[in-house]
C-alpha atoms as a PDB file:
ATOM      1  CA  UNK A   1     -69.685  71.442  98.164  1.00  0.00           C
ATOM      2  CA  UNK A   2     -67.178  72.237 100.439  1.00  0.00           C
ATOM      3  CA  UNK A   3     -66.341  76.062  99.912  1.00  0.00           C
ATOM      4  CA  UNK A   4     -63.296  76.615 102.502  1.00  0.00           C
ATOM      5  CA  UNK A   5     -60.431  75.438 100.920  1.00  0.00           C
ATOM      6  CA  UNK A   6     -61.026  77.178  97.635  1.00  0.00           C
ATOM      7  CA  UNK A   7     -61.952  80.293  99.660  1.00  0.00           C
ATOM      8  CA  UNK A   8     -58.504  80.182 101.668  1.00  0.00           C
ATOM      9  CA  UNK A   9     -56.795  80.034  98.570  1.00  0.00           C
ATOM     10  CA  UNK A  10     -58.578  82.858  97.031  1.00  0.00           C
ATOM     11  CA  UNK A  11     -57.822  84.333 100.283  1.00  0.00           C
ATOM     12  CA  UNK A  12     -54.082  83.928 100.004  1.00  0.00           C
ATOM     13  CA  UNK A  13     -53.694  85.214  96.050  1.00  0.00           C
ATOM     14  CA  UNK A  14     -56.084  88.391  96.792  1.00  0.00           C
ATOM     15  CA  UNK A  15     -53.699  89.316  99.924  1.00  0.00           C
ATOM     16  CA  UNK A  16     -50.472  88.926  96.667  1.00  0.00           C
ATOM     17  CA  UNK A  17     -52.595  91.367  94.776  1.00  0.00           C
ATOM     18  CA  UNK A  18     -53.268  93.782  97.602  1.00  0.00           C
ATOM     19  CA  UNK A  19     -49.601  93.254  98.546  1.00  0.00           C
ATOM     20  CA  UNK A  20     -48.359  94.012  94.975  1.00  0.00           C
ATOM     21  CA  UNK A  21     -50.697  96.672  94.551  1.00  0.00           C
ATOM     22  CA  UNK A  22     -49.704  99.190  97.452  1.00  0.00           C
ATOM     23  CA  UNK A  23     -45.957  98.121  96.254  1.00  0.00           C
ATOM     24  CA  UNK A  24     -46.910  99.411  92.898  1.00  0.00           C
ATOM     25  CA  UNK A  25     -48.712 102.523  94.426  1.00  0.00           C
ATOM     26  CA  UNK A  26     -45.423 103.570  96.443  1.00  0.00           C
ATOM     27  CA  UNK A  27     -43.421 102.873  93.552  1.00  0.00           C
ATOM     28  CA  UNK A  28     -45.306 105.427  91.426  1.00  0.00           C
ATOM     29  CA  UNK A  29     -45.234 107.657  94.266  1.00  0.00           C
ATOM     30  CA  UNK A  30     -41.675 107.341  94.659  1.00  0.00           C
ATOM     31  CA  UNK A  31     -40.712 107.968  90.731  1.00  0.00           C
ATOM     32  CA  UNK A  32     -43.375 109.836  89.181  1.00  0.00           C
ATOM     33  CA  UNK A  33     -43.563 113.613  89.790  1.00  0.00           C
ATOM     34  CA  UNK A  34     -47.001 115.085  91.278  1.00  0.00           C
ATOM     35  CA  UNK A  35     -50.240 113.463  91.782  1.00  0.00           C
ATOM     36  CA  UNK A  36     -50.951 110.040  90.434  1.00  0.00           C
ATOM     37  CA  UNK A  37     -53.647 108.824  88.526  1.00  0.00           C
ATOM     38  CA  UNK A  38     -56.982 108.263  90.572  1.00  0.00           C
ATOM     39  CA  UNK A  39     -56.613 104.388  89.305  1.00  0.00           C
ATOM     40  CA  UNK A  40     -53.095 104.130  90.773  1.00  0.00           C
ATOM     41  CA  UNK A  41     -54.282 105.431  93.822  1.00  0.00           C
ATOM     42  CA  UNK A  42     -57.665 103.169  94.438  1.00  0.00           C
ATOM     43  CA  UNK A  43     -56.048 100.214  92.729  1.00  0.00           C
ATOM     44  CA  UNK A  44     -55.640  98.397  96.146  1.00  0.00           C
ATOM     45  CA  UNK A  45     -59.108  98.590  97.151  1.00  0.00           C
ATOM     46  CA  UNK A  46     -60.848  96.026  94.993  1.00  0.00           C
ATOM     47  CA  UNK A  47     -58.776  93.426  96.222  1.00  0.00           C
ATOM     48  CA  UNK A  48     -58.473  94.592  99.856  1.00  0.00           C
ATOM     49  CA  UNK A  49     -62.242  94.666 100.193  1.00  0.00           C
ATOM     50  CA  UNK A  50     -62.855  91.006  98.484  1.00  0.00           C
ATOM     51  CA  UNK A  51     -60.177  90.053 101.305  1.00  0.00           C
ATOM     52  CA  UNK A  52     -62.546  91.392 103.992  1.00  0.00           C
ATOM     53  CA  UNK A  53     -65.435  89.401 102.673  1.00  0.00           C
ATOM     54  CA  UNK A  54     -63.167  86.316 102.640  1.00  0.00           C
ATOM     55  CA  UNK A  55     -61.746  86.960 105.729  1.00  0.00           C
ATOM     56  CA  UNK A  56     -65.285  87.197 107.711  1.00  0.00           C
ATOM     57  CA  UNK A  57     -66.570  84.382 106.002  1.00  0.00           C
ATOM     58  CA  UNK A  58     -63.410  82.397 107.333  1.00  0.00           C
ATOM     59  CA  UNK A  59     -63.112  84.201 110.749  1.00  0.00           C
ATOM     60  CA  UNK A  60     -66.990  82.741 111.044  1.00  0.00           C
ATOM     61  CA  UNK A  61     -66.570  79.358 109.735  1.00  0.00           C
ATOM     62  CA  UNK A  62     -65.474  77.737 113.789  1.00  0.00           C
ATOM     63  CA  UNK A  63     -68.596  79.633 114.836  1.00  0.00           C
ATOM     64  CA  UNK A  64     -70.882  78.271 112.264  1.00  0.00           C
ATOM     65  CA  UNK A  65     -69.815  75.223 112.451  1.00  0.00           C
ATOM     66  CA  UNK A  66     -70.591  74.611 116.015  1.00  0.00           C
ATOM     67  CA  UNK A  67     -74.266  74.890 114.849  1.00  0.00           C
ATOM     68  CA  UNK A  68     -74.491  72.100 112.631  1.00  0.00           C
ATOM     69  CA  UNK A  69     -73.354  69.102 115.086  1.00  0.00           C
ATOM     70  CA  UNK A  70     -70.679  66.425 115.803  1.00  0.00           C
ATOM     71  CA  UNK A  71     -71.447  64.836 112.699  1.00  0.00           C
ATOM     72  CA  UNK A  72     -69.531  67.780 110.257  1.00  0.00           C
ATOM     73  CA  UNK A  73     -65.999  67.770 111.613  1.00  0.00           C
END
């Protein structure tokens, strides 16, 4: 099975959540008095590492597939 295109896709929607995410973290910021709530603050990490993962496995993907031959274009 041919795993990029789902994994650019998943790519794309985890960089909306990490997007909307750090807009949601300013936002509280911005309105709410004092320190937010720990989940506020680390909500943009789940995503943001799941877009490293994806990321690597597509900034590797020209370099991988030099390795397996002409034949897989």
């Amino acid at each position: 099975m041919n795993w990029t295109n789902p994994m650019r896709q998943g790519h794309r929607w985890l960089s909306i959540v990490f997007t909307a995410t750090v807009v949601l973290n300013f936002a509280v910021r911005a309105i709410a008095p004092g320190e937010p709530s720990p989940w506020i603050t680390y909500a943009p990490l789940p995503p943001l590492f799941l877009q490293l993962l994806s990321g690597l496995y597509l900034f590797a993907l020209p370099y991988l597939g030099k390795r397996r031959g002409p034949s897989h274009a």
